[in-house]
N, C-alpha and C. Protein backbone atom coordinates (compact mmCIF):
# COMPACT_ATOMS: atom_id res chain seq x y z
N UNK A 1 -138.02 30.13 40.44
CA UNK A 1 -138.44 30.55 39.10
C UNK A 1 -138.25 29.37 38.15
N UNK A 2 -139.44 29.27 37.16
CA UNK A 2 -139.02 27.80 36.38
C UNK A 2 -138.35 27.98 35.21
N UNK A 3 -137.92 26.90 34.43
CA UNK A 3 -137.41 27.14 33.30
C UNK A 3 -137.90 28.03 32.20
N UNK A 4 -139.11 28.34 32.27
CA UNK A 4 -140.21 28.92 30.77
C UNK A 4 -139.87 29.96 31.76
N UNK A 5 -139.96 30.65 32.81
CA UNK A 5 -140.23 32.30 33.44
C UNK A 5 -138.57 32.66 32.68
N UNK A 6 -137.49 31.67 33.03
CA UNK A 6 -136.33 32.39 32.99
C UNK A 6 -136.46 32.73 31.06
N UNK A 7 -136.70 30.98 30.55
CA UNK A 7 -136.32 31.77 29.18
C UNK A 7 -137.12 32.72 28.87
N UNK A 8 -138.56 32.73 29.06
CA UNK A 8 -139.29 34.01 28.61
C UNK A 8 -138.58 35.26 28.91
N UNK A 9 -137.84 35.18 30.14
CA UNK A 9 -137.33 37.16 30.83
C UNK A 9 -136.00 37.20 29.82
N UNK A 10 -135.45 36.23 29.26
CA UNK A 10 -134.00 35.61 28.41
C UNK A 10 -134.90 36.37 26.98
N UNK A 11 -136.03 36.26 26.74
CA UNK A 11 -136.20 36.40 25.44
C UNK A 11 -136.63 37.86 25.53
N UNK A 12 -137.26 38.52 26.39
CA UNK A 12 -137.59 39.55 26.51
C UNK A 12 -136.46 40.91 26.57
N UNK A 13 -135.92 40.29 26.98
CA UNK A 13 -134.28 41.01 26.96
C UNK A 13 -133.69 40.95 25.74
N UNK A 14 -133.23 40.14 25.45
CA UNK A 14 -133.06 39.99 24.06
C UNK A 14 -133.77 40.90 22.86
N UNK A 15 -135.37 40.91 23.03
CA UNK A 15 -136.20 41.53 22.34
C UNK A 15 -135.41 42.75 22.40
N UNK A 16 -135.52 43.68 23.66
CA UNK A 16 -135.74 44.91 23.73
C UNK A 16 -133.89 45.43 23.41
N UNK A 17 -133.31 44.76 23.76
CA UNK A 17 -131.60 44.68 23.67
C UNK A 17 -131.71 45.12 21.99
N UNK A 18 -132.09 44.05 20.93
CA UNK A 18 -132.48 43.61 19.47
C UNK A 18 -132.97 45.46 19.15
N UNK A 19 -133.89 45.99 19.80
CA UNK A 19 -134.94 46.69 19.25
C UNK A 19 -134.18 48.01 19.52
N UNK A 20 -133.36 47.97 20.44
CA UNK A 20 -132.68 49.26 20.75
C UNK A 20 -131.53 49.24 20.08
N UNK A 21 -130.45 48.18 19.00
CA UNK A 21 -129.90 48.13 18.25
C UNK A 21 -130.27 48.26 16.65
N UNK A 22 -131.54 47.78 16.51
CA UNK A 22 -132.06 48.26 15.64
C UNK A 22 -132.61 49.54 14.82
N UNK A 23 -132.41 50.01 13.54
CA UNK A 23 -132.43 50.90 12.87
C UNK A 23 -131.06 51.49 13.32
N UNK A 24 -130.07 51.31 13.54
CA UNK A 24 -128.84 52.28 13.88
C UNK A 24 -127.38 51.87 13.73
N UNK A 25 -127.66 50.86 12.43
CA UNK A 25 -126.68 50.28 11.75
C UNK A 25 -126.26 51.13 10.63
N UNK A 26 -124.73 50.90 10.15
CA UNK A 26 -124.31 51.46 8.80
C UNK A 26 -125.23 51.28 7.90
N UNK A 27 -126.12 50.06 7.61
CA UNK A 27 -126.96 49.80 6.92
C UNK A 27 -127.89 50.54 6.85
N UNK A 28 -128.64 50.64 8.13
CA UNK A 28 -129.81 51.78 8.13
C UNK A 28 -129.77 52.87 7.76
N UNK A 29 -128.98 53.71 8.17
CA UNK A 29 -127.94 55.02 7.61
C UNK A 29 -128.06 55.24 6.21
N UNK A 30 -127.29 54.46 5.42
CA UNK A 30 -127.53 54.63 4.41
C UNK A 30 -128.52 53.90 3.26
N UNK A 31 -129.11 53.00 3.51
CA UNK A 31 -130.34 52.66 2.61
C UNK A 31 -131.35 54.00 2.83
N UNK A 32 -131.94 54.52 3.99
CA UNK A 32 -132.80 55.87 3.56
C UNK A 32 -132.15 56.73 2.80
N UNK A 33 -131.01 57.06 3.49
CA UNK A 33 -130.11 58.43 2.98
C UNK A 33 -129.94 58.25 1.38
N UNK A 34 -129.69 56.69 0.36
CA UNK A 34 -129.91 56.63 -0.68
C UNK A 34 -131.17 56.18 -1.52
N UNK A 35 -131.78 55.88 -0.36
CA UNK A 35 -132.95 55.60 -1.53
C UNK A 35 -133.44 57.16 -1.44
N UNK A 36 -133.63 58.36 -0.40
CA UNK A 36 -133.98 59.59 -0.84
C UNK A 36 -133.17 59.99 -2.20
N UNK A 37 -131.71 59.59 -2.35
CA UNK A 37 -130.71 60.26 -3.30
C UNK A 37 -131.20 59.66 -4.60
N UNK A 38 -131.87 58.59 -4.68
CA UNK A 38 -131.99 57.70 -5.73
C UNK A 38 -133.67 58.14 -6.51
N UNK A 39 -133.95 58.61 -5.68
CA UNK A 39 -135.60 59.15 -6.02
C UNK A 39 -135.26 60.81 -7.19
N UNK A 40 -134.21 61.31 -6.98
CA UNK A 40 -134.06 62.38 -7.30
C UNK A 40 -132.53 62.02 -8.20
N UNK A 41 -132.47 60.82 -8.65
CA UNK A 41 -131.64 60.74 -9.53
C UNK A 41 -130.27 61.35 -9.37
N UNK A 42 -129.48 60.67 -7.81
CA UNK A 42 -127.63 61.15 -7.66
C UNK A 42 -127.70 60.12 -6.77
N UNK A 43 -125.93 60.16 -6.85
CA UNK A 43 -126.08 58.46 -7.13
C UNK A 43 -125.64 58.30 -5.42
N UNK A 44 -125.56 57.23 -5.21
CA UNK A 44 -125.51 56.93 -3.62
C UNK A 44 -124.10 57.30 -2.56
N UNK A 45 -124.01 57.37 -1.65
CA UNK A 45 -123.30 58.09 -0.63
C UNK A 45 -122.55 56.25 0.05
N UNK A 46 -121.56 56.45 0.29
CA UNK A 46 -120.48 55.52 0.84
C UNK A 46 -119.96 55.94 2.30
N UNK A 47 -119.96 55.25 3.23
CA UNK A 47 -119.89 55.33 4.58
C UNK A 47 -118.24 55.66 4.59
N UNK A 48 -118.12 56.26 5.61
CA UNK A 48 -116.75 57.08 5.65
C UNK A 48 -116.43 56.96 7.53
N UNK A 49 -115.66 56.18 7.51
CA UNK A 49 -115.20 55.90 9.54
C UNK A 49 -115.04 56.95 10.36
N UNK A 50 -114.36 57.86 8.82
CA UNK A 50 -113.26 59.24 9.66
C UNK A 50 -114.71 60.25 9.97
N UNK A 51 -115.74 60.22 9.04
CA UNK A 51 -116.69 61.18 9.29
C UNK A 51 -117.93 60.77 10.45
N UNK A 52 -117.77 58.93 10.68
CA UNK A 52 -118.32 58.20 11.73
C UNK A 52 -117.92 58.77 12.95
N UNK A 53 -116.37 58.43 13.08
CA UNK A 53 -115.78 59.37 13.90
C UNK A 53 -115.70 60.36 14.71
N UNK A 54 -115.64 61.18 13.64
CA UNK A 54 -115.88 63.11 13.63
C UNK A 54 -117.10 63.08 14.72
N UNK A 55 -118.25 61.84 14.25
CA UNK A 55 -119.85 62.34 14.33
C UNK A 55 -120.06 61.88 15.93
N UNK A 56 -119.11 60.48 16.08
CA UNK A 56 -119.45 60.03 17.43
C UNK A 56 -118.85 60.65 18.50
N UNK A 57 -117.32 61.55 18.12
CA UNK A 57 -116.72 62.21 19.22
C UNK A 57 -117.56 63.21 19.11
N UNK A 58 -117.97 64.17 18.21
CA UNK A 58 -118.63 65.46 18.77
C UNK A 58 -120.57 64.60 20.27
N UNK A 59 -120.49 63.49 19.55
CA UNK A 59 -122.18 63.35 19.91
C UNK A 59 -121.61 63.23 21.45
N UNK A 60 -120.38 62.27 21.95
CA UNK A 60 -119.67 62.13 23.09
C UNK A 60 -119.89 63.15 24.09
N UNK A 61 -119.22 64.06 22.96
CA UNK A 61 -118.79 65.62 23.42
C UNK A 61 -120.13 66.39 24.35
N UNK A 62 -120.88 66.00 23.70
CA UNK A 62 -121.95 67.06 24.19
C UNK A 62 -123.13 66.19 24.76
N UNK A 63 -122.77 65.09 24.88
CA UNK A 63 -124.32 64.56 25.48
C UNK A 63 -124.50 65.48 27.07
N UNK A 64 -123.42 65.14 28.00
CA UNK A 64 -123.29 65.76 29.67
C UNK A 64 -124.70 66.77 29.53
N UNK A 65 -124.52 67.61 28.21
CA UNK A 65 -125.69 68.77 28.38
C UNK A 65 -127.01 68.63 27.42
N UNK A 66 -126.47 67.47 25.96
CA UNK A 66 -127.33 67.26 25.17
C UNK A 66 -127.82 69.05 24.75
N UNK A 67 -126.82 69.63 24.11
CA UNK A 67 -127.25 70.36 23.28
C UNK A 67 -127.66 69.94 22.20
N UNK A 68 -128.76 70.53 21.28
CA UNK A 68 -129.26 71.09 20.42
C UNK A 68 -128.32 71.80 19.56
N UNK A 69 -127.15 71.79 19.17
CA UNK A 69 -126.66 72.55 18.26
C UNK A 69 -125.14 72.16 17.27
N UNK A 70 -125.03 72.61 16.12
CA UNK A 70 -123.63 72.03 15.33
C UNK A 70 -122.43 72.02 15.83
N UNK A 71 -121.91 71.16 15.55
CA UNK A 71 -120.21 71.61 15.43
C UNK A 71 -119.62 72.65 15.80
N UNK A 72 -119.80 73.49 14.15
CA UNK A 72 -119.32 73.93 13.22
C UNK A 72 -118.31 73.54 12.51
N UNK A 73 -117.90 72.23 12.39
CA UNK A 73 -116.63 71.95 11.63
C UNK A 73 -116.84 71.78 10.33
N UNK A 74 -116.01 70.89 9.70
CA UNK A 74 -115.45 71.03 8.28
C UNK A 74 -116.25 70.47 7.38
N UNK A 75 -117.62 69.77 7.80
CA UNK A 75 -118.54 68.68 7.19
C UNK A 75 -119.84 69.38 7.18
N UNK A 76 -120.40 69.15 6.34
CA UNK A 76 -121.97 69.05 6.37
C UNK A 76 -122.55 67.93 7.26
N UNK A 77 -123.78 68.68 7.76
CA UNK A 77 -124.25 68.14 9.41
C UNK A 77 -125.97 68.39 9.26
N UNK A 78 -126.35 67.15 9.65
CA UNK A 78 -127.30 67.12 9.89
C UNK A 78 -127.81 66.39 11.86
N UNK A 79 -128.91 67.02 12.61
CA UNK A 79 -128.67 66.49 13.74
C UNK A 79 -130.40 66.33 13.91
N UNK A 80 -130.58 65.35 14.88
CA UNK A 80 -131.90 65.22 15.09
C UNK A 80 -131.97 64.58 16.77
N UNK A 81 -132.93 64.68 17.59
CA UNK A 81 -133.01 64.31 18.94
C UNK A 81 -134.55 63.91 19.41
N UNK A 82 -134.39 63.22 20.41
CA UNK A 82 -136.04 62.63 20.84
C UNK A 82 -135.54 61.55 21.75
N UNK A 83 -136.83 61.47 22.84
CA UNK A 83 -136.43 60.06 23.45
C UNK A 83 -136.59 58.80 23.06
N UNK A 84 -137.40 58.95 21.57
CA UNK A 84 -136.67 57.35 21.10
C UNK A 84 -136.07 57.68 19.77
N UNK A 85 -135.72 58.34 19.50
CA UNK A 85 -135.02 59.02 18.04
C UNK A 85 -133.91 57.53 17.87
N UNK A 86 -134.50 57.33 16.81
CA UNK A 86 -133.26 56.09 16.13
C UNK A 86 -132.80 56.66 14.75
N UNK A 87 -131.59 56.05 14.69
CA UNK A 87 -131.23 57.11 13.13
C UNK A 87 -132.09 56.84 12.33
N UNK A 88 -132.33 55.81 11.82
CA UNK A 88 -133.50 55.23 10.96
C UNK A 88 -134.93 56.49 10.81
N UNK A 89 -135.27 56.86 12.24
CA UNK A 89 -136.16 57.46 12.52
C UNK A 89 -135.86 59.06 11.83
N UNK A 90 -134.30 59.63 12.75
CA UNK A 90 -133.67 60.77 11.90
C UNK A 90 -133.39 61.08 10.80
N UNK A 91 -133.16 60.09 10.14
CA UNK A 91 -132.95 60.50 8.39
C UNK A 91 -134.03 60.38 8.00
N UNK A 92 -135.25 60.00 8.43
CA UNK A 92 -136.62 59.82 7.75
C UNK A 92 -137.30 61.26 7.76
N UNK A 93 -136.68 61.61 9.26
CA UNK A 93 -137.63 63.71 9.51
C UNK A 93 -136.85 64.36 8.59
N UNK A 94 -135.75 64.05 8.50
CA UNK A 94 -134.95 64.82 7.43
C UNK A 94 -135.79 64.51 6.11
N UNK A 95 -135.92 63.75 5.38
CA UNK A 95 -136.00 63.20 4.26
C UNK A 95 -137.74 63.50 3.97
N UNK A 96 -138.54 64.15 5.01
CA UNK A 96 -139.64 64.16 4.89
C UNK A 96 -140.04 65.42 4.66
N UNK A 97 -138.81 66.72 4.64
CA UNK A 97 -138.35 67.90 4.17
C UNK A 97 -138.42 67.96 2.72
N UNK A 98 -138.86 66.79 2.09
CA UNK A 98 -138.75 67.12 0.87
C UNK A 98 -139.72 68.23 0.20
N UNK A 99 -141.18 67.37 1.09
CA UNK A 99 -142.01 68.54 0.53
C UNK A 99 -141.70 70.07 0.27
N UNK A 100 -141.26 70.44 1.43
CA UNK A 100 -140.98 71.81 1.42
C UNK A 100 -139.67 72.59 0.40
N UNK A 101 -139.17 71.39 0.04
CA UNK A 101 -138.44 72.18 -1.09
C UNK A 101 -138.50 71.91 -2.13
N UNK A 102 -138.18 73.63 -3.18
CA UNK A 102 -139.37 73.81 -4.62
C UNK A 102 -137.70 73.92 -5.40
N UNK A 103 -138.38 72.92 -6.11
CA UNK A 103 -136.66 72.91 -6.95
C UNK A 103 -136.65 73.77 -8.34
N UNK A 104 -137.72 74.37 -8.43
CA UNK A 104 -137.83 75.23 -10.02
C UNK A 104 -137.37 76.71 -9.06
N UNK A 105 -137.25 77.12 -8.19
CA UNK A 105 -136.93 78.25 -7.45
C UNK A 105 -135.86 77.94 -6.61
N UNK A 106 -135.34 76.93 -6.17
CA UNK A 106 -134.31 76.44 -5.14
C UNK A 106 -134.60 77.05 -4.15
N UNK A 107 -135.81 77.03 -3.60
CA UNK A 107 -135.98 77.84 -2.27
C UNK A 107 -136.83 76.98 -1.43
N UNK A 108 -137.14 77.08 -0.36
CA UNK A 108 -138.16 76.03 0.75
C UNK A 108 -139.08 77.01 0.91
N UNK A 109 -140.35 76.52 1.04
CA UNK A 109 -141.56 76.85 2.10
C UNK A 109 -141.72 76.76 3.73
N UNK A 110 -140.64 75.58 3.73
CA UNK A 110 -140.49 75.16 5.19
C UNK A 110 -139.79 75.49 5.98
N UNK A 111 -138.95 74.12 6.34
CA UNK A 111 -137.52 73.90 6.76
C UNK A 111 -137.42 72.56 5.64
N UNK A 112 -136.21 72.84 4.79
CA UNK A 112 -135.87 71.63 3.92
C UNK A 112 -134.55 71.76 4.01
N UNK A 113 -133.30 72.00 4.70
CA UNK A 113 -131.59 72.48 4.86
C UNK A 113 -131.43 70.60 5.09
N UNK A 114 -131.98 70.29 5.87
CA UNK A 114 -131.35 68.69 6.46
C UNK A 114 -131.91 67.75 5.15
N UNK A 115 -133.11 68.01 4.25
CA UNK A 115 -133.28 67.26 3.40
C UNK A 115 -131.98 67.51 2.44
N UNK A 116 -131.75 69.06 1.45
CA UNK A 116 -131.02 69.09 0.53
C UNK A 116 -129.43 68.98 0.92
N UNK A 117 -129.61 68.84 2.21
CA UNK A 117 -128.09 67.94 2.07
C UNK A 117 -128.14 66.32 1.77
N UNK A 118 -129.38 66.04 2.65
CA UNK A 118 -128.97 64.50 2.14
C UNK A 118 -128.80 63.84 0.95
N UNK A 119 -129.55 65.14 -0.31
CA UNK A 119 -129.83 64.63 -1.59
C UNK A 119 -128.33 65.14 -2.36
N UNK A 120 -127.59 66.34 -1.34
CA UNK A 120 -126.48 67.36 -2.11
C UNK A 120 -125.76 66.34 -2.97
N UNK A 121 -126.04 66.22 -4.67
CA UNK A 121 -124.89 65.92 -5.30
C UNK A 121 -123.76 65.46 -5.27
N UNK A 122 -123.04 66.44 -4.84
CA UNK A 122 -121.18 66.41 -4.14
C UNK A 122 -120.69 66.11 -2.88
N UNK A 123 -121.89 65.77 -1.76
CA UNK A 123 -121.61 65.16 -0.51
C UNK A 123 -121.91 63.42 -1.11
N UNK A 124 -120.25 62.55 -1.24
CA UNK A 124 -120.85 61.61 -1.44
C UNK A 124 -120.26 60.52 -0.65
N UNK A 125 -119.47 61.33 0.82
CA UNK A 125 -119.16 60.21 2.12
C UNK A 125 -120.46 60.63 3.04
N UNK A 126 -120.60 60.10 4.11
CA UNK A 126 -121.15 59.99 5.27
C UNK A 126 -120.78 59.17 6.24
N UNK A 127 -120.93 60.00 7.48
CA UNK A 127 -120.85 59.16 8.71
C UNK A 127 -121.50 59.56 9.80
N UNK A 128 -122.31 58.79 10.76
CA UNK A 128 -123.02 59.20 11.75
C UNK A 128 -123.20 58.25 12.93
N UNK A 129 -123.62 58.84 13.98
CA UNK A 129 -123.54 58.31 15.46
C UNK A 129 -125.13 58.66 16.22
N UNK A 130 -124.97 57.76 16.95
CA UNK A 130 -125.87 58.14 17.84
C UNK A 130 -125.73 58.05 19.48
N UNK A 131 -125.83 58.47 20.28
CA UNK A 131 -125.60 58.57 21.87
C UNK A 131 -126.78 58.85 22.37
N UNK A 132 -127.03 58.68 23.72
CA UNK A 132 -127.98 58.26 24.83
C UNK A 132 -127.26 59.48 25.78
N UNK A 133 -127.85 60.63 25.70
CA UNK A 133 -127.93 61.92 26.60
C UNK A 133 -127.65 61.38 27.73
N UNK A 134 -127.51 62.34 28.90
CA UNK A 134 -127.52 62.20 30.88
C UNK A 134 -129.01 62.16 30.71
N UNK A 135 -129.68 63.38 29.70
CA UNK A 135 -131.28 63.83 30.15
C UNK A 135 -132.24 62.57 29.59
N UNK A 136 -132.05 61.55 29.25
CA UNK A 136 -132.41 60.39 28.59
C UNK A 136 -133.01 60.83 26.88
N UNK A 137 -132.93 61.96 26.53
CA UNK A 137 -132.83 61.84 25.49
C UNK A 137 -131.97 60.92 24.71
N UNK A 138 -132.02 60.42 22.88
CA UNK A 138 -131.38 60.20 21.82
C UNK A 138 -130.77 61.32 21.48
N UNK A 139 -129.59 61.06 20.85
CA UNK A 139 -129.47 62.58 19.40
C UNK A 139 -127.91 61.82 18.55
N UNK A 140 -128.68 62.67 17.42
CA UNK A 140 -128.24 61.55 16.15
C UNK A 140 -127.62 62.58 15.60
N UNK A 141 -126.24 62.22 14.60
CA UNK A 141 -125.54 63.78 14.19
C UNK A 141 -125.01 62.16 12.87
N UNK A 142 -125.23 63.20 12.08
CA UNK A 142 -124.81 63.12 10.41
C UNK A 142 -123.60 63.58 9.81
N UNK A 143 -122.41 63.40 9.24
CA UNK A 143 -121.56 64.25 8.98
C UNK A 143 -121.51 64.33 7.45
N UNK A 144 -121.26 65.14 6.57
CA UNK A 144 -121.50 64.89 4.87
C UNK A 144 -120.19 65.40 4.56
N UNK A 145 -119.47 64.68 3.80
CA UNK A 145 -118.39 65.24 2.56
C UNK A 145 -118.69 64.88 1.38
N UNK A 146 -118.19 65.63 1.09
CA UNK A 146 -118.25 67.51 1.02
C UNK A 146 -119.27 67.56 1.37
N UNK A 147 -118.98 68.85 2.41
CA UNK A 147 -120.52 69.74 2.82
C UNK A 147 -121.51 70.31 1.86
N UNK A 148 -122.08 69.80 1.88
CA UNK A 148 -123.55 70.69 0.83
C UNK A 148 -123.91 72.41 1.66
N UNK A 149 -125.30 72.34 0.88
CA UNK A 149 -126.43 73.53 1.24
C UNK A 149 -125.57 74.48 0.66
N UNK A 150 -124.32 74.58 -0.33
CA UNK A 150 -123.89 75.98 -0.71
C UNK A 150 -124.66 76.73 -1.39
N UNK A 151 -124.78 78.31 -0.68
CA UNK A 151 -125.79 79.01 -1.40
C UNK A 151 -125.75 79.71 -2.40
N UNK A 152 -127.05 79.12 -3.18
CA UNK A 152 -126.84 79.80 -4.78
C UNK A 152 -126.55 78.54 -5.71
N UNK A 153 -126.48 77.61 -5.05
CA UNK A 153 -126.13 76.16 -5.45
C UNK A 153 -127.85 75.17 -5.54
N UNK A 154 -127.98 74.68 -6.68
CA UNK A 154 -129.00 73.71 -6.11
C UNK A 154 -128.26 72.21 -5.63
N UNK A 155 -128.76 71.56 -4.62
CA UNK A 155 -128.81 70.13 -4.10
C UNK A 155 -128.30 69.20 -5.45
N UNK A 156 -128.97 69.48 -6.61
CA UNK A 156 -128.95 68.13 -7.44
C UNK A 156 -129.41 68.51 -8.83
């Protein structure tokens, strides 16, 4: 094999290594999660380890079966899954919930629960994880303090 085959397979690796780290930084996380908060005027959300934490042991927890479902613990939660689901990608389906919720009624047309937390006011830590299922799925889990969606409460 010559020198150009190896570095080319050197760069190609690299690429895809790069591309599968990408969007799934603290950074990524929260630039969507605030520029949605910032569109609707509340002010931005600060990364929190303990709720990073919380988010990567439960995602741990459950990849073996890759459920589909919450906690239930002490945080506001948002979760999203796919076989290339990048958080980047997850806070965007969330955040694309906006449509569906009517803020002169505080009610949805849709599904909007994963948007009006991201925008909730009084959730102003976050932390989130992502893990690589057995079933090769992604799945991405969000944790919010304070928990939003209280009902009878608007978001913002």
């Amino acid at each position: 094999m010559g020198s150009s085959s190896v570095s080319f397979t050197c760069l190609v690796i690299l690429f895809v290594t790069n591309s599968a780290l990408a969007q799934n930084t603290i950074q990524d996380y929260l630039v969507v999660h605030n520029t949605a908060r910032a569109r609707v005027r509340v002010a931005p959300m600060r990364w929190d380890e303990n709720l990073a934490t919380y988010a990567r042991n439960y995602a741990n927890k459950i990849k073996d079966r890759c459920l589909f479902q919450h906690s239930n613990g002490p945080y506001g939660e948002n979760l999203a899954m796919g076989t290339t689901m990048t958080g980047n990608q997850a806070v965007n389906l969330w955040v694309e919930e906006r449509k569906d919720y009517i803020y002169r009624t505080n009610t949805c047309s849709g599904t909007c629960g994963h948007y009006t937390q991201v925008v909730w006011r009084k959730s102003v830590r976050l932390g989130c994880a992502r893990v690589r299922c057995n079933n090769g799925n992604w799945f991405v889990i969000c944790s919010y303090a304070p928990p939003g969606n209280i009902v009878g409460q608007r978001p913002y």
